[in-house]
PDB file of N, CA and C in Angstrom:
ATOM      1  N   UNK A   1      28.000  31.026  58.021  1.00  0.00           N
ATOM      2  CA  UNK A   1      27.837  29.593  57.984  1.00  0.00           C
ATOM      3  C   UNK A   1      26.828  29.190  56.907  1.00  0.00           C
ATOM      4  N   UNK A   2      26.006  29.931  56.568  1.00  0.00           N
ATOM      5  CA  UNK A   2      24.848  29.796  55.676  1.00  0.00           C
ATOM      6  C   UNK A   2      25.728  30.026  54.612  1.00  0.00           C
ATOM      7  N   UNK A   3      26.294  30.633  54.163  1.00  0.00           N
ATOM      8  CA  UNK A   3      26.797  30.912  52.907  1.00  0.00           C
ATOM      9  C   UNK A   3      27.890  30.137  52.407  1.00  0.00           C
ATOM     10  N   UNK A   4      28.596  28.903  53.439  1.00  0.00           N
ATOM     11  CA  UNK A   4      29.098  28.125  53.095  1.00  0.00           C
ATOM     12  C   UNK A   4      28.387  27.198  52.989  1.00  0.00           C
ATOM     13  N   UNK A   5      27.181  27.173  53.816  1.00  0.00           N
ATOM     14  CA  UNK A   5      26.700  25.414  53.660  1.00  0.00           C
ATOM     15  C   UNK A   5      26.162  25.165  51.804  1.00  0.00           C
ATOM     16  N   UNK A   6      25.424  26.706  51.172  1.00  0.00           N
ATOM     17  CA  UNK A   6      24.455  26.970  50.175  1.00  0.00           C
ATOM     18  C   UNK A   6      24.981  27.221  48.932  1.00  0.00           C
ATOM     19  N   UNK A   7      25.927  28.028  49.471  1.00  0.00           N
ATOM     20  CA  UNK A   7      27.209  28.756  48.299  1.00  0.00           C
ATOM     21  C   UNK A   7      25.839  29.787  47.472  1.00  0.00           C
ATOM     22  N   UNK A   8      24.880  30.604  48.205  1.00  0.00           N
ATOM     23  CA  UNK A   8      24.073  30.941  47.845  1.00  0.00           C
ATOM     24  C   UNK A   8      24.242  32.271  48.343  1.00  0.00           C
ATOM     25  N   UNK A   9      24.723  33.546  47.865  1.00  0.00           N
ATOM     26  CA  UNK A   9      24.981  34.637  48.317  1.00  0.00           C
ATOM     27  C   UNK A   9      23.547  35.186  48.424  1.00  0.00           C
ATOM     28  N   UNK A  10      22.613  35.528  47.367  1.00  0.00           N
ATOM     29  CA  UNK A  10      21.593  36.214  47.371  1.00  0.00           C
ATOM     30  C   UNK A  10      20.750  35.886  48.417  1.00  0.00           C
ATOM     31  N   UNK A  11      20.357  34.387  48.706  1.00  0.00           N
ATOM     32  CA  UNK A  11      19.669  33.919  49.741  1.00  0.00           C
ATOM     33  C   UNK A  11      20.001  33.999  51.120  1.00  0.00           C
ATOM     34  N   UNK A  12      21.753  34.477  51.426  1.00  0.00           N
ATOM     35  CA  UNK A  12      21.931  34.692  52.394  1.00  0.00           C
ATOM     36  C   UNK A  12      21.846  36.521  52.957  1.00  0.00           C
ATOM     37  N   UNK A  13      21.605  36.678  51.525  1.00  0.00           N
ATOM     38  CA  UNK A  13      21.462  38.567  52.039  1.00  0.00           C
ATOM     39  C   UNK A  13      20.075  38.781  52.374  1.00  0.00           C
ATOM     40  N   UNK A  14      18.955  37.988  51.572  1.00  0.00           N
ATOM     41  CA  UNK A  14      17.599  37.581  52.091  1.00  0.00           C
ATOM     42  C   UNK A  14      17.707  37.426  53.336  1.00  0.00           C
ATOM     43  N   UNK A  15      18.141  36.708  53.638  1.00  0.00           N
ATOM     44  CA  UNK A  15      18.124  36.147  55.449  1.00  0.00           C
ATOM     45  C   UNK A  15      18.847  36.716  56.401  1.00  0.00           C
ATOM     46  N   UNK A  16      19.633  37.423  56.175  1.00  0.00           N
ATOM     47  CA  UNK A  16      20.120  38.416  56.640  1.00  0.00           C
ATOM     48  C   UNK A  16      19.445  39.876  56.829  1.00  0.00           C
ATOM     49  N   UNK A  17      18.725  40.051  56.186  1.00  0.00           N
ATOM     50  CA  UNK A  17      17.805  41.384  55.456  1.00  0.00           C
ATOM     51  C   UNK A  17      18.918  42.788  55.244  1.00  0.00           C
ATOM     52  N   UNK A  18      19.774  42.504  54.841  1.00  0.00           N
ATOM     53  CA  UNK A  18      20.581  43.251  53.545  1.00  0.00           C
ATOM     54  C   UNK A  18      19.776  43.874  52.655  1.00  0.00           C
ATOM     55  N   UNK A  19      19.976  45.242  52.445  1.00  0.00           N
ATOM     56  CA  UNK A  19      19.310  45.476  51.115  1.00  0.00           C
ATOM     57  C   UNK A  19      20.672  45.869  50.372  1.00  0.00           C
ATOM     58  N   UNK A  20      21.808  46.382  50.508  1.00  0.00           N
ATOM     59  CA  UNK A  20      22.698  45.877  49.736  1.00  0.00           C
ATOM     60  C   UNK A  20      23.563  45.111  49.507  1.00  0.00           C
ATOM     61  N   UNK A  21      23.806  43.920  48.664  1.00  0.00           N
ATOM     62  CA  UNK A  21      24.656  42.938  48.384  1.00  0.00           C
ATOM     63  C   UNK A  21      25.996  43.167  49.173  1.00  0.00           C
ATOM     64  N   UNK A  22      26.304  44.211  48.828  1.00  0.00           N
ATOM     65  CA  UNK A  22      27.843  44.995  49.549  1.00  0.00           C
ATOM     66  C   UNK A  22      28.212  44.335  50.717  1.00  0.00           C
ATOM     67  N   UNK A  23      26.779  45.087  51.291  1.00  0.00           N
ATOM     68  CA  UNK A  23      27.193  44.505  53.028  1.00  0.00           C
ATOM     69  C   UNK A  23      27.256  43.349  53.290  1.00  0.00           C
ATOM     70  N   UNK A  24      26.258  42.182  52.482  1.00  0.00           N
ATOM     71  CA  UNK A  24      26.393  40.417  52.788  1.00  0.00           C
ATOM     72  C   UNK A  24      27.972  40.311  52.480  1.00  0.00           C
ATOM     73  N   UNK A  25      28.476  40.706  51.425  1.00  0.00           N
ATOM     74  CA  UNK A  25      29.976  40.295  50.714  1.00  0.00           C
ATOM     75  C   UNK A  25      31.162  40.789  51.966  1.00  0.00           C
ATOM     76  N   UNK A  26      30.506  41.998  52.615  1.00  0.00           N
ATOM     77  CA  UNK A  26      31.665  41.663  53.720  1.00  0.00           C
ATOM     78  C   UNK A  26      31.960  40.292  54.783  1.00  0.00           C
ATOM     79  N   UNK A  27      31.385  39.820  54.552  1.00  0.00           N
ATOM     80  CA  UNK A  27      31.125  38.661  55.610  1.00  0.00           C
ATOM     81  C   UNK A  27      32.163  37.197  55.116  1.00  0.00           C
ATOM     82  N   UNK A  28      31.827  37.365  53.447  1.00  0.00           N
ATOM     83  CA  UNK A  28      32.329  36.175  52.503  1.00  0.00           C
ATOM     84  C   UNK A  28      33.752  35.981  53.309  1.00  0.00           C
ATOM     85  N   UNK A  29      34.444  37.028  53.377  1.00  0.00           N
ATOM     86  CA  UNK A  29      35.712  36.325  53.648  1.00  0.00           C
ATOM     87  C   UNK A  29      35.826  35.704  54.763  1.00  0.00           C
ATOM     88  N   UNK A  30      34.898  35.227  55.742  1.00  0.00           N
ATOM     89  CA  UNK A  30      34.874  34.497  57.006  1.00  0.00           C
ATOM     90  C   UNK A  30      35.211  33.315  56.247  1.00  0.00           C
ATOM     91  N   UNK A  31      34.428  32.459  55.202  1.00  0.00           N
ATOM     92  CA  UNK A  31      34.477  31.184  54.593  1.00  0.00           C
ATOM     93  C   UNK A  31      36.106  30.903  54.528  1.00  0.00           C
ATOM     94  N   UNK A  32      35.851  29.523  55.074  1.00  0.00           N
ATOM     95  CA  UNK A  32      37.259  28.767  54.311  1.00  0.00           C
ATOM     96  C   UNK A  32      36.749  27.978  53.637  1.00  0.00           C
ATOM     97  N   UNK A  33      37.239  28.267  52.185  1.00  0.00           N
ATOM     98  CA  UNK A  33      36.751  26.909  51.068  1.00  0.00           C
ATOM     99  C   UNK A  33      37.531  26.409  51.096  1.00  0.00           C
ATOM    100  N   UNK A  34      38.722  26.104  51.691  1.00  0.00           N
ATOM    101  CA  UNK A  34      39.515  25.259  51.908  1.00  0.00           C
ATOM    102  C   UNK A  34      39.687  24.071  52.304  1.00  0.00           C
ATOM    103  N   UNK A  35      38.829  24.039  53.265  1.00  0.00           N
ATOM    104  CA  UNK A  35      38.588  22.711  54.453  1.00  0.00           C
ATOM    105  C   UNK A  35      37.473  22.360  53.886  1.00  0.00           C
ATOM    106  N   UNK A  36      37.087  22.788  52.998  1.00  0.00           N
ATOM    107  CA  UNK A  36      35.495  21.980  52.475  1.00  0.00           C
ATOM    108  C   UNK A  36      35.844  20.023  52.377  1.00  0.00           C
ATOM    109  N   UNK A  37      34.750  19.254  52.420  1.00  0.00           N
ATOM    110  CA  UNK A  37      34.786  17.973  52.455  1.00  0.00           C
ATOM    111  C   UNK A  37      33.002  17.964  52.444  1.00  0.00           C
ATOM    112  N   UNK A  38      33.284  16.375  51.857  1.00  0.00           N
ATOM    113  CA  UNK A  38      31.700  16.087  51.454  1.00  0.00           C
ATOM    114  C   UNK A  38      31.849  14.588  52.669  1.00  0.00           C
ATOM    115  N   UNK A  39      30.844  14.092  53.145  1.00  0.00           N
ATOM    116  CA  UNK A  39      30.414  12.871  53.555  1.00  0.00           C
ATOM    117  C   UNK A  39      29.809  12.259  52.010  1.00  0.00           C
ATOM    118  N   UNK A  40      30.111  10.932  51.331  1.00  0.00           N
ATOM    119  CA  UNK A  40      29.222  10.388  50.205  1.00  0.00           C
ATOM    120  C   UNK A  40      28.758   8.911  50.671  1.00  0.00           C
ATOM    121  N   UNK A  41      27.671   9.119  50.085  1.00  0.00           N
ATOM    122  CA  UNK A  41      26.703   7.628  50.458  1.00  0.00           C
ATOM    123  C   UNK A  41      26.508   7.018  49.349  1.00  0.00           C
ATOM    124  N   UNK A  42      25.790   6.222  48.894  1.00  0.00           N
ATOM    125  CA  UNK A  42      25.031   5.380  47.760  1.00  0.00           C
ATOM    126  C   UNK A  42      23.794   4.459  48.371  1.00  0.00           C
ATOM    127  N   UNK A  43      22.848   4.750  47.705  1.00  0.00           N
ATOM    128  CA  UNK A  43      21.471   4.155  48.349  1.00  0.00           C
ATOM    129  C   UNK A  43      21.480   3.296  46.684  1.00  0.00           C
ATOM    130  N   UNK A  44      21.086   2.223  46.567  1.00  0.00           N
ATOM    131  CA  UNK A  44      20.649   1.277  46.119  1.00  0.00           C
ATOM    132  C   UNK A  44      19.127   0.556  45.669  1.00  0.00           C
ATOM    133  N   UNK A  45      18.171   1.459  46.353  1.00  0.00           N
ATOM    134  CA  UNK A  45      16.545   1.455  46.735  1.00  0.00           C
ATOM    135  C   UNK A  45      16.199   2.852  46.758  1.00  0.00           C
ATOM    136  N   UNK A  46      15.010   2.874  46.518  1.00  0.00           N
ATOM    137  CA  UNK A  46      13.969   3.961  46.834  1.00  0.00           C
ATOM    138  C   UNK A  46      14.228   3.937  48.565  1.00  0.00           C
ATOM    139  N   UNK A  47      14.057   3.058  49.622  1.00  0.00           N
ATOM    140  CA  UNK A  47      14.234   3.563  51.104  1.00  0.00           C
ATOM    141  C   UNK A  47      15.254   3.927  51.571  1.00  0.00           C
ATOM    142  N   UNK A  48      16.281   3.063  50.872  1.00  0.00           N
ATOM    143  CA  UNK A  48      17.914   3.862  51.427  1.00  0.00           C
ATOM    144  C   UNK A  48      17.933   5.991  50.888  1.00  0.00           C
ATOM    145  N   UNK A  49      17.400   5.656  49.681  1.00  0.00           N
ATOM    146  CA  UNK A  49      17.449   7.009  49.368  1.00  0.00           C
ATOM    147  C   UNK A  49      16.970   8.146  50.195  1.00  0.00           C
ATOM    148  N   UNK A  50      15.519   7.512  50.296  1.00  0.00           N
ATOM    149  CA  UNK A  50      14.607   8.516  50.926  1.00  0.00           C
ATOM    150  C   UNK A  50      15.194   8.493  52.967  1.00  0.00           C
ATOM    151  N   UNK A  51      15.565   7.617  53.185  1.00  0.00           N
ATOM    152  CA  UNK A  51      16.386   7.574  54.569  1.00  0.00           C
ATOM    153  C   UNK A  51      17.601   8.767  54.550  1.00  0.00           C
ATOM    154  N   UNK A  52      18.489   8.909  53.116  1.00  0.00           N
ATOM    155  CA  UNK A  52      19.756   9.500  53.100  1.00  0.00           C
ATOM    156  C   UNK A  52      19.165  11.292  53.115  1.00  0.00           C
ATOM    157  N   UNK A  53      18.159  11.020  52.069  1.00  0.00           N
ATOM    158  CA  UNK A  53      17.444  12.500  52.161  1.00  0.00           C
ATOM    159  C   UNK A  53      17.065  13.155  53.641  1.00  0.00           C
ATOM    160  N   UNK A  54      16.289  12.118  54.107  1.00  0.00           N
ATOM    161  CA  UNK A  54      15.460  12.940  55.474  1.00  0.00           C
ATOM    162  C   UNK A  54      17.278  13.038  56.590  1.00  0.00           C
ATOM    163  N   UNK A  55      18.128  12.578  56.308  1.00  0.00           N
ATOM    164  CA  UNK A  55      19.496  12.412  57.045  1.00  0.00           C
ATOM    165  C   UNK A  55      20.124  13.898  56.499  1.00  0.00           C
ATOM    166  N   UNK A  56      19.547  14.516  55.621  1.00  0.00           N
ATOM    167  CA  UNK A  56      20.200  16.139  55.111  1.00  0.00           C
ATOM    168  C   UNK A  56      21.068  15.868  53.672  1.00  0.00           C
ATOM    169  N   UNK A  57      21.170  14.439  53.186  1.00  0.00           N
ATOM    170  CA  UNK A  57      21.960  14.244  52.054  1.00  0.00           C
ATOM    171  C   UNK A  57      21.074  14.852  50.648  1.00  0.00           C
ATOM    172  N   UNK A  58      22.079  15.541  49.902  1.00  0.00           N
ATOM    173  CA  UNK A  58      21.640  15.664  48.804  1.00  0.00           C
ATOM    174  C   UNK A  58      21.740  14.980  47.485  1.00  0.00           C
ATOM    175  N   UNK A  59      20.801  14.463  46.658  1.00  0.00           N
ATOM    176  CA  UNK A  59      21.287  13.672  45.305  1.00  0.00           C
ATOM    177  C   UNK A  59      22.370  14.445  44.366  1.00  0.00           C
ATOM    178  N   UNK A  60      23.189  13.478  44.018  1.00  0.00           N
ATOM    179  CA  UNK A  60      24.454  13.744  42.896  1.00  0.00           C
ATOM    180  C   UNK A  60      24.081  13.286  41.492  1.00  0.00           C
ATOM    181  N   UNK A  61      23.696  11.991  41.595  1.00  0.00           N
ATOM    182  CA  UNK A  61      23.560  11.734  40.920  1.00  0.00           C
ATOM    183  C   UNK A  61      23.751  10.352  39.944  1.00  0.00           C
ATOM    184  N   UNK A  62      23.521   9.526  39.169  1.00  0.00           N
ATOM    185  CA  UNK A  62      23.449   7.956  39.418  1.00  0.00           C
ATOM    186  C   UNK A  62      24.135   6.963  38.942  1.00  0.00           C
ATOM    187  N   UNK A  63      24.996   6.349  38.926  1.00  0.00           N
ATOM    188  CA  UNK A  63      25.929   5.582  37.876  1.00  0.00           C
ATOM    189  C   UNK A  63      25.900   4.562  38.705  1.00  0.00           C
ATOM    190  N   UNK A  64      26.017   3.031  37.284  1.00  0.00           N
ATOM    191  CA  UNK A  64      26.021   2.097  37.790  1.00  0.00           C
ATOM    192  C   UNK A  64      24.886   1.327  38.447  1.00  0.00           C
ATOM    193  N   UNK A  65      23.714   1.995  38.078  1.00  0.00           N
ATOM    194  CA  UNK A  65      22.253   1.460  38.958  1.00  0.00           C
ATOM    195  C   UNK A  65      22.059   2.008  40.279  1.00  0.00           C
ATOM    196  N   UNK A  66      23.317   2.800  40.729  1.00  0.00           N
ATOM    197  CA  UNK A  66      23.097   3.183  41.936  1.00  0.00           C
ATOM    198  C   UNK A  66      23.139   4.455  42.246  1.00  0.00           C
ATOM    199  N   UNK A  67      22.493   5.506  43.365  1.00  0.00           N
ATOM    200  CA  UNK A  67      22.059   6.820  43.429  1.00  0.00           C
ATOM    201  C   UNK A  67      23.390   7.502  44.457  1.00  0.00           C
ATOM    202  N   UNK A  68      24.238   8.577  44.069  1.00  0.00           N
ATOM    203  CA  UNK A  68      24.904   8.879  45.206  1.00  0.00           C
ATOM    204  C   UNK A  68      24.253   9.911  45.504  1.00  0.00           C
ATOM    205  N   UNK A  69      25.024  10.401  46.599  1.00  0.00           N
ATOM    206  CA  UNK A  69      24.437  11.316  47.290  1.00  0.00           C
ATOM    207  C   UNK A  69      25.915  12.117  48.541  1.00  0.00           C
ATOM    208  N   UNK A  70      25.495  13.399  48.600  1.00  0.00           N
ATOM    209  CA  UNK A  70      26.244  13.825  49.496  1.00  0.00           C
ATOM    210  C   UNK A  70      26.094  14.585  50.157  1.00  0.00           C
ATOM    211  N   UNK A  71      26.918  14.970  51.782  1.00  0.00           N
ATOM    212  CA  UNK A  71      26.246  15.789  52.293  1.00  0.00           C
ATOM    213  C   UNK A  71      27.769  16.319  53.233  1.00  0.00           C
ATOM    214  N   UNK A  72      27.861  17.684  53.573  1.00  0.00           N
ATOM    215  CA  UNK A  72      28.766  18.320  53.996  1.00  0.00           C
ATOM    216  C   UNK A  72      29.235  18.335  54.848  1.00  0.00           C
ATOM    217  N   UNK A  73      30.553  17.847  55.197  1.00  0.00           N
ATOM    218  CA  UNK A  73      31.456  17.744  56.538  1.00  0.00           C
ATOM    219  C   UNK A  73      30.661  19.007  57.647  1.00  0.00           C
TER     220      UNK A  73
END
């Protein structure tokens, strides 16, 4: 589940305490990148933003004057 939320292999063999990569990579094929989906917001202000952040959203990035943001089904 970590390794889908992060798409961060190394950090999940860290947390795992793997000392070889090998063994985290057996696991990969649990992921379905298939069903992936984003929730997207747009904050408009510094408080909508900082509200979307502490909510687990991450910045995308800004067009139009306005900040999106997204965060994972």
């Amino acid at each position: 589940m970590e390794y889908s939320r992060t798409k961060d292999i190394l950090y999940v063999k860290e947390l795992l305490g793997h000392v070889n990569i090998n063994n985290t990579l057996v696991y990969t094929h649990l992921v379905n990148f298939g069903s992936e989906g984003f929730v997207c917001k747009v904050a408009e202000n510094v408080e909508e933003a900082k509200t979307l952040i502490e909510s687990g959203f991450e910045y995308v990035t800004e067009v139009n004057g306005v900040k999106l943001f997204r965060k994972r089904k």
